[in-house]
Structure formats: structure tokens, C-alpha cells
Protein backbone atom coordinates (compact mmCIF):
# COMPACT_ATOMS: atom_id res chain seq x y z
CA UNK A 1 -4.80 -24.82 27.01
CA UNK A 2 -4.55 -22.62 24.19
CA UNK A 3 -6.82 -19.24 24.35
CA UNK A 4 -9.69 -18.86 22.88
CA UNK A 5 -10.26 -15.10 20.47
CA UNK A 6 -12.68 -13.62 22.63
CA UNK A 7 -10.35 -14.52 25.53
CA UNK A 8 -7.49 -12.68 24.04
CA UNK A 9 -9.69 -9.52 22.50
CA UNK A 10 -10.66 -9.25 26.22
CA UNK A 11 -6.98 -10.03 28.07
CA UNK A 12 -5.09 -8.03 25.84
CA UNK A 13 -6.98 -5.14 25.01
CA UNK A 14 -6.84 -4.39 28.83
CA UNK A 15 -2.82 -5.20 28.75
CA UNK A 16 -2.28 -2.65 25.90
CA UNK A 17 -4.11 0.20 27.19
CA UNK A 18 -2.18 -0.37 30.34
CA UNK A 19 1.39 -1.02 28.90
CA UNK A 20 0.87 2.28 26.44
CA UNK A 21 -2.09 4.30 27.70
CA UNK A 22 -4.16 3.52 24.92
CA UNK A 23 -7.65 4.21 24.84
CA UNK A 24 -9.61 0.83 24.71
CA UNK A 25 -11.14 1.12 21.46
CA UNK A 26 -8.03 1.55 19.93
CA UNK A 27 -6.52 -1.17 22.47
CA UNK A 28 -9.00 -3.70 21.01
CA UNK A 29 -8.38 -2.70 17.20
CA UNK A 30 -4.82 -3.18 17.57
CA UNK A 31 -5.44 -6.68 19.16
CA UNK A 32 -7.77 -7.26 16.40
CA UNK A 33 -5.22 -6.30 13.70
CA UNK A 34 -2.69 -8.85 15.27
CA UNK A 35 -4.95 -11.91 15.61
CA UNK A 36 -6.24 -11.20 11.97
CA UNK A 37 -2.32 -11.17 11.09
CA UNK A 38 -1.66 -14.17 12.70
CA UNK A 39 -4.55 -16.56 11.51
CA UNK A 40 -5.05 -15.06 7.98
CA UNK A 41 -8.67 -13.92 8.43
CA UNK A 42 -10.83 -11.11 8.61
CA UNK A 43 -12.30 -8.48 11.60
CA UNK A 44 -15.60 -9.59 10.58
CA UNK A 45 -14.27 -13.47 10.88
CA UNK A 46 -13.17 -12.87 14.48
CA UNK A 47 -16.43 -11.20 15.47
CA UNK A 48 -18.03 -14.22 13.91
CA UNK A 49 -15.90 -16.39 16.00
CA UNK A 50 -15.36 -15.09 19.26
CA UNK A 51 -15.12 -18.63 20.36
CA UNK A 52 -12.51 -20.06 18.27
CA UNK A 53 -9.23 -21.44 20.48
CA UNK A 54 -5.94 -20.86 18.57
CA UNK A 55 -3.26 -23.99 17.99
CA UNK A 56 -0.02 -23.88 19.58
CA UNK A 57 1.58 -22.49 16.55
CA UNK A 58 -1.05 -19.97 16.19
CA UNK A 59 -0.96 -18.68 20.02
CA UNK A 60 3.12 -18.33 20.02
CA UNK A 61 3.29 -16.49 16.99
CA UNK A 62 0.52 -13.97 18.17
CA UNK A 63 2.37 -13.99 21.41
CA UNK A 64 5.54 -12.88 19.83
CA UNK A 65 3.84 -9.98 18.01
CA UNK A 66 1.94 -8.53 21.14
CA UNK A 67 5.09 -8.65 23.27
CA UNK A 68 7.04 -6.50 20.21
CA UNK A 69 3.47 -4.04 20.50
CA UNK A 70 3.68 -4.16 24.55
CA UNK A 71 7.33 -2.96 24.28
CA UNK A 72 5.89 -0.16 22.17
CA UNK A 73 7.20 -1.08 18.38
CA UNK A 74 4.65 0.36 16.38
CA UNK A 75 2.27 -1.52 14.51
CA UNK A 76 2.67 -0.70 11.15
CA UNK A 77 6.58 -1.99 11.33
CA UNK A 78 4.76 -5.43 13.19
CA UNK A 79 2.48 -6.29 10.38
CA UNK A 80 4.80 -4.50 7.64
CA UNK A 81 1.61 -2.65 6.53
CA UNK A 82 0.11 1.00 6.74
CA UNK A 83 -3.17 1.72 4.77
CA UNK A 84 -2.80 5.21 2.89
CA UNK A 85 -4.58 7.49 0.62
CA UNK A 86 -6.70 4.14 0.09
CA UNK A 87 -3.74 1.93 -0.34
CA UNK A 88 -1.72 -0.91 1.37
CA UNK A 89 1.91 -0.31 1.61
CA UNK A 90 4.61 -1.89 2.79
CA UNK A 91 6.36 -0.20 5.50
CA UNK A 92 9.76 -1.68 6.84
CA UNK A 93 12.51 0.23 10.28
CA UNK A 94 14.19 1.77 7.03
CA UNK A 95 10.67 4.44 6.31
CA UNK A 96 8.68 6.37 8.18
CA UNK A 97 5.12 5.66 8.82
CA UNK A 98 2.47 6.88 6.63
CA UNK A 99 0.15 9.29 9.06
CA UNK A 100 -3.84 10.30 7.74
CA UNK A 101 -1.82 14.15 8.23
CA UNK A 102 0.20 13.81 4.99
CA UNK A 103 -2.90 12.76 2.87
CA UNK A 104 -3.35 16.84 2.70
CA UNK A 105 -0.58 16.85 0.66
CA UNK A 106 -1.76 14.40 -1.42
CA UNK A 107 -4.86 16.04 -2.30
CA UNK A 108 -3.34 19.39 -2.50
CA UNK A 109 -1.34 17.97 -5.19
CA UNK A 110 -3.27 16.52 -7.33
CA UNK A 111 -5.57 19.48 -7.02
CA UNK A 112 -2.57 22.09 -8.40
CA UNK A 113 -0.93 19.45 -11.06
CA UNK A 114 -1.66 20.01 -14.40
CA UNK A 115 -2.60 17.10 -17.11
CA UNK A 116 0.27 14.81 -17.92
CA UNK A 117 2.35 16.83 -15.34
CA UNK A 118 5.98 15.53 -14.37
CA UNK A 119 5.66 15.45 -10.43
CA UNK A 120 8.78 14.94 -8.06
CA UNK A 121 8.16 13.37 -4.56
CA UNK A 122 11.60 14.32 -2.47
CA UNK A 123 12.62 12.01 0.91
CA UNK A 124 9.67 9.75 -0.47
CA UNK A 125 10.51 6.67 1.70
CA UNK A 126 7.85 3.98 1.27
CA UNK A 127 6.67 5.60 -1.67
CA UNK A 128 3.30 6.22 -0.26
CA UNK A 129 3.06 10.17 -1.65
CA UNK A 130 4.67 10.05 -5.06
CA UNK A 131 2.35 6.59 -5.41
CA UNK A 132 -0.65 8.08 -4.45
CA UNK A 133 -0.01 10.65 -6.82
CA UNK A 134 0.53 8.26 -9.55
CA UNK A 135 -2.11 5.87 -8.89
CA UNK A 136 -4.79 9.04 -8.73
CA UNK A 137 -3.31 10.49 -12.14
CA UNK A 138 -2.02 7.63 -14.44
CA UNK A 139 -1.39 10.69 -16.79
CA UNK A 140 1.36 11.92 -14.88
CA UNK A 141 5.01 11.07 -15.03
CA UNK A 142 6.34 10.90 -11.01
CA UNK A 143 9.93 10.50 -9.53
CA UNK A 144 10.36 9.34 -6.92
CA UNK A 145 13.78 10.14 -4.60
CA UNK A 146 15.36 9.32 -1.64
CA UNK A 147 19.46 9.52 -0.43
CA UNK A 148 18.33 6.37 1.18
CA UNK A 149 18.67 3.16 -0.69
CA UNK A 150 16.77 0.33 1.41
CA UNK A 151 13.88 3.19 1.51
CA UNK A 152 14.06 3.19 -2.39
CA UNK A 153 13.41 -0.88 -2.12
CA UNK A 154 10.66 -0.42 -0.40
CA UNK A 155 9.22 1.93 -2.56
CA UNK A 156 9.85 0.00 -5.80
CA UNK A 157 8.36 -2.91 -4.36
CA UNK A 158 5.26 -1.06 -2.95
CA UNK A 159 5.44 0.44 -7.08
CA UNK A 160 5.14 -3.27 -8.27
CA UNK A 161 2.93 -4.90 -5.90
CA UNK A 162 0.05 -1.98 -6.54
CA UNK A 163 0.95 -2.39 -10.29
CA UNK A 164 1.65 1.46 -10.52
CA UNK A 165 3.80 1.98 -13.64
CA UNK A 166 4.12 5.90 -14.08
CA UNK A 167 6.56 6.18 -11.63
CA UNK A 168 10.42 6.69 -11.84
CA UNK A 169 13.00 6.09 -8.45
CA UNK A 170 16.08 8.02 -7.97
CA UNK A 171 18.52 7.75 -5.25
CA UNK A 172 19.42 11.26 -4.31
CA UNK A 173 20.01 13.87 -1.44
CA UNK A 174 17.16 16.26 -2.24
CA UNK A 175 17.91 17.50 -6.09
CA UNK A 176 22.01 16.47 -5.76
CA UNK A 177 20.72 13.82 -8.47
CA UNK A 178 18.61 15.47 -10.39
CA UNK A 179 20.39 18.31 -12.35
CA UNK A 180 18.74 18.94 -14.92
CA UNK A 181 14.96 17.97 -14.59
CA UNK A 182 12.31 20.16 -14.60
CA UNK A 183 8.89 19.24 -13.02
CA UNK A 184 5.63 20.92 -13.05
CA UNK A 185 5.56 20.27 -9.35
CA UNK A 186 7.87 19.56 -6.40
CA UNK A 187 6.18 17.39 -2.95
CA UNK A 188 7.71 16.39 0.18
CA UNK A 189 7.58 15.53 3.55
CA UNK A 190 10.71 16.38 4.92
CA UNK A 191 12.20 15.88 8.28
CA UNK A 192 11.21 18.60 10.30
CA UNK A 193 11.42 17.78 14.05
CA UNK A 194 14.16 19.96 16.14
CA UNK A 195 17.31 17.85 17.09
CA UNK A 196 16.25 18.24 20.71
CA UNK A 197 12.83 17.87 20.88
CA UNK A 198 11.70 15.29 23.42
CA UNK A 199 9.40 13.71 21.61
CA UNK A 200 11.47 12.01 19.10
CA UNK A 201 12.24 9.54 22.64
CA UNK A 202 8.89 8.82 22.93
CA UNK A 203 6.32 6.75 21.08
CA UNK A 204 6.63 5.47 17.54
CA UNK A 205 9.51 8.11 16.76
CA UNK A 206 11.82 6.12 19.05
CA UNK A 207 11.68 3.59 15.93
CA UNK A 208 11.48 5.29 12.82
CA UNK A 209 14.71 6.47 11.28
CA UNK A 210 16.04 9.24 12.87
CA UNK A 211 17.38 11.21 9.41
CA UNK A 212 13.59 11.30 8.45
CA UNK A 213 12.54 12.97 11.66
CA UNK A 214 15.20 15.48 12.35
CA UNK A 215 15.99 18.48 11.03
CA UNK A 216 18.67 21.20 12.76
CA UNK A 217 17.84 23.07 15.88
CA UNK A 218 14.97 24.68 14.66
CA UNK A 219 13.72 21.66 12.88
CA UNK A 220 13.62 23.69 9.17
CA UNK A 221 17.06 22.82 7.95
CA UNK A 222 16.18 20.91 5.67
CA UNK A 223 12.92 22.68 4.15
CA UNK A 224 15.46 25.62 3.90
CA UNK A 225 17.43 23.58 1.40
CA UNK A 226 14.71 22.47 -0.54
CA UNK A 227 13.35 25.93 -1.12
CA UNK A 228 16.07 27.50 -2.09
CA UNK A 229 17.10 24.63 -4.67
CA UNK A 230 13.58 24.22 -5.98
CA UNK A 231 13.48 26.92 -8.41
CA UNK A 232 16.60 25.63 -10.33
CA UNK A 233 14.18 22.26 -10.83
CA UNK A 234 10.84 24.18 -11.43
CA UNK A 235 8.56 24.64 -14.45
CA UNK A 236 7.63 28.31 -15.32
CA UNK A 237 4.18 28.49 -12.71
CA UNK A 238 5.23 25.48 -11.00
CA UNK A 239 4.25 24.66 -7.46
CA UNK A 240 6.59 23.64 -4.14
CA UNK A 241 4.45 22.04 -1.62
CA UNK A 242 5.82 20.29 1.87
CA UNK A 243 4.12 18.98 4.82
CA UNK A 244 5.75 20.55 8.49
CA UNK A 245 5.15 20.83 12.11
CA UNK A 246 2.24 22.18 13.99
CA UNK A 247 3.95 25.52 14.55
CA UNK A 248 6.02 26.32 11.28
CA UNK A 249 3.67 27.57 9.09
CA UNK A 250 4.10 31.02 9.61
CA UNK A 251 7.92 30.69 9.19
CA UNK A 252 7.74 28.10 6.30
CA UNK A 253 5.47 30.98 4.87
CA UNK A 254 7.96 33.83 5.28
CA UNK A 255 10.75 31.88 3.37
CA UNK A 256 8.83 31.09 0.39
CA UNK A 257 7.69 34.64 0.22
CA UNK A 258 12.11 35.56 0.85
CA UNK A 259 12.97 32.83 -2.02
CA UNK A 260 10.36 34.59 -4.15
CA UNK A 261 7.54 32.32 -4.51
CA UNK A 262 3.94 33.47 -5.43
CA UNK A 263 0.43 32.61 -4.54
CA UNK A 264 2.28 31.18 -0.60
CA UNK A 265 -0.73 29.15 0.98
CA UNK A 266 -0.93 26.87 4.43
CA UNK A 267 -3.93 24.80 4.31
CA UNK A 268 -5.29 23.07 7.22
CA UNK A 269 -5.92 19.69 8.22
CA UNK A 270 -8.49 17.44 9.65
CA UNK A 271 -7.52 18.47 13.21
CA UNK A 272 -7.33 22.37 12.16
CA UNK A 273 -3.40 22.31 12.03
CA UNK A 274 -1.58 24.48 9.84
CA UNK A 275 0.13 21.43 8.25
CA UNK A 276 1.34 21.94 4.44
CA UNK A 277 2.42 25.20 2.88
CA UNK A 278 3.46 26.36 -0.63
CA UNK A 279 3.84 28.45 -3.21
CA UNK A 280 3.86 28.96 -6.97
CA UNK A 281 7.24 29.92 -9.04
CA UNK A 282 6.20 32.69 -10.92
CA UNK A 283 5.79 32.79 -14.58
């Protein structure tokens, strides 16, 4: 006989917390999240229903998505979905996750851009910074880039499906596309994991593209690039601002300050990290 939702909410929640050491709040959400995926309805429709048995249809399908979450397969690729900065966007293997982390960024940004600014989002994957941006400042004019193509889909169609219209796509490793164009301010959240860092085998990183997450042996390689191409693609006063790891901050610091940069900031987030830094080109 086919389960009922209360049945499932309190079978699987214990499975997941088991299979992935979750904590059973979160356990429960996540079941939540894939039974609302699967019959089309609401968390406040399940709660409302606890006793509700699924079809046959109904029970494979969710069957097929918890044994993709038990196997560890992150959620957001599951459902194709990741709520950030407010919005839904689609997420697909070919983008990283959006995290609640990088939503510093976001605010930091708009905070620093001027009116009817030309923004550039760099490695911008589903789209979900140089969107957010957009969607918070119709005035502006955003590009968005990426070197990698099936990322660049996703972000279009994330562009379309919020209706956001003041943003531009560019395929491109960092600036190698972009000679020429000047904007008021530069945003990214670059790979910035080291090569060998264990915990790109564990968890959701064992999933999400490996070029996104990796960055040299000290993880910085690529934030080194940036910085030192920035200036050639930087307004007079303009601002670079990137998201990196827990422990960079001080060294992301010390080469803005070597490539010349003024006003260098790291601002904290929710959890106290040292998680974005920046700086100002001099005018």
C-alpha cells in the first residue's frame, strides 16, 4: 500500500539524518521540500494533510528523488531550484549552488554602486549575483560572464524567467572578452578552494563543477588574476569586490593594497567570517 505523508515525513526524516548526519529539523525540511516537489503543493498543504496516501506514480517518483538525496546529491541540483537574495533560480550540475554567504556581496554591491552604474559579475554561473544586482537596481546596466557556456544558459534563462531585462551575458575567461569595457564596478565569486583540500571530496562539492571550486595550491590563483586585470576594466573610483575562503582575507587584503587599490575593506558575515574583501581604484 502506498504511504501515507505523515508516514514518509516520519520514515525518512530519520533515514536522512542517518544516511548524511543531518540534524532532524533540517532532515524533515528536506523531506518536506521533496514531497512538495513531487505532488505540486505547498509546506502548509502537507501539514494540513498529514494523512494523505500518495498514488503509485506519486510514491515512485518521490522514491527516485530521496534515493538521489540519500546518495548525497544535493538538493538544489534535485529540485533544479535554490532561493537567493529573495529569488528562485534555476540551478543545473553545470553551476554552483547559491549559498546565504554570497548574499554579502550582494548587498555590499549595491551599497558602493553608483546610479545607473555599469556593473560586471565575473564566473557568474546561474546568474544569481549579477541578477540580484539587476533586479535590486533596474537603473543599472549588468554583464554578466562566464568561460562556461551551459552556465551562461542557465543564467539567461534564470534572466527571462524573473523578467530581468538590464542584464547583458558574455562568454569569457575573466576579462579575455571584454577589452575594452569599463564598469563602475567589478563582482565575483571566484573559485577559491586549494587543489588539495579534502573537502572538495566531501558533501555537495563532490557535485558541483570542479573549475568553480578550485583555484591553485593556495586556492588564490585565480583572485590573483582578477586583481591584477581589473584596473585595465575599471572606472576612475571604481570598486573590485570578491567573495573568498574563511582564512584569505588577510592575504586577499595585502594584494589589493600591492596592485594599488584604495579604501581595501573585508566585511563580515552572518557567521562572523571574514568573507568578501575589496577595494576602490583610485581617482
Amino acid at each position: 500500500m502506498p504511504p501515507s505523508i505523515q508516514f514518509l515525513l516520519t520514515q525518512d526524516k530519520a533515514a536522512l539524518e542517518s544516511a548524511l548526519s543531518l540534524d532532524p529539523g533540517t532532515a524533515r525540511i528536506e523531506v518536506q521540500m521533496l514531497l512538495q516537489h513531487v505532488l505540486g503543493v505547498s509546506r502548509a498543504y502537507l501539514l494540513a494533510h498529514p494523512e494523505q496516501v500518495l498514488d503509485e506514480a506519486q510514491a515512485s517518483a518521490y522514491r527516485a528523488l530521496l534515493n538521489r538525496r540519500m546518495a548525497g546529491e544535493p538538493l538544489a541540483y534535485i529540485l533544479g531550484e535554490r532561493e537567493f537574495f529573495g529569488l528562485d533560480f534555476r540551478v543545473t550540475p553545470a553551476t554552483l549552488i547559491p549559498r546565504p554567504d554570497t548574499e554579502l556581496l550582494v548587498e555590499l554591491a549595491l551599497q558602493r554602486m553608483p546610479q545607473g552604474g555599469r556593473v560586471l559579475d565575473l564566473g557568474t554561473g546561474s546568474g544569481a549575483i549579477a541578477l540580484s544586482i539587476a533586479h535590486s537596481r533596474p537603473d543599472a546596466e549588468v554583464t554578466a560572464a562566464d568561460f562556461s557556456n551551459d552556465a551562461l544558459e542557465v543564467a539567461r534563462d534564470n534572466a527571462l524567467r524573473l523578467n530581468i531585462g538590464n542584464t547583458h551575458f558574455a562568454q569569457s575567461d575573466w576579462f579575455s572578452a571584454l577589452a575594452g569595457e569599463c564598469f563602475d564596478l567589478i563582482v565575483s565569486n571566484p573559485p577559491y578552494i586549494a587543489d588539495a583540500d579534502a573537502h572538495l571530496e566531501q558533501g555537495d562539492l563532490r557535485f558541483e563543477p570542479h573549475t568553480a571550486l578550485a583555484s591553485g595550491a593556495d586556492g588564490l590563483d585565480d583572485i590573483r588574476r582578477i586583481i591584477a586585470d581589473a584596473k585595465e576594466h575599471l572606472t576612475a573610483g571604481g570598486w573590485l569586490m570578491f567573495e573568498h575562503g574563511y582564512d584569505q582575507a588577510e592575504r586577499v587584503r595585502g594584494l589589493l593594497i600591492e596592485a594599488g587599490f584604495a579604501e581595501v575593506f573585508s566585511a563580515r558575515d552572518l557567521a562572523g567570517i571574514e568573507r568578501v574583501s575589496g577595494g576602490r581604484l583610485p581617482l
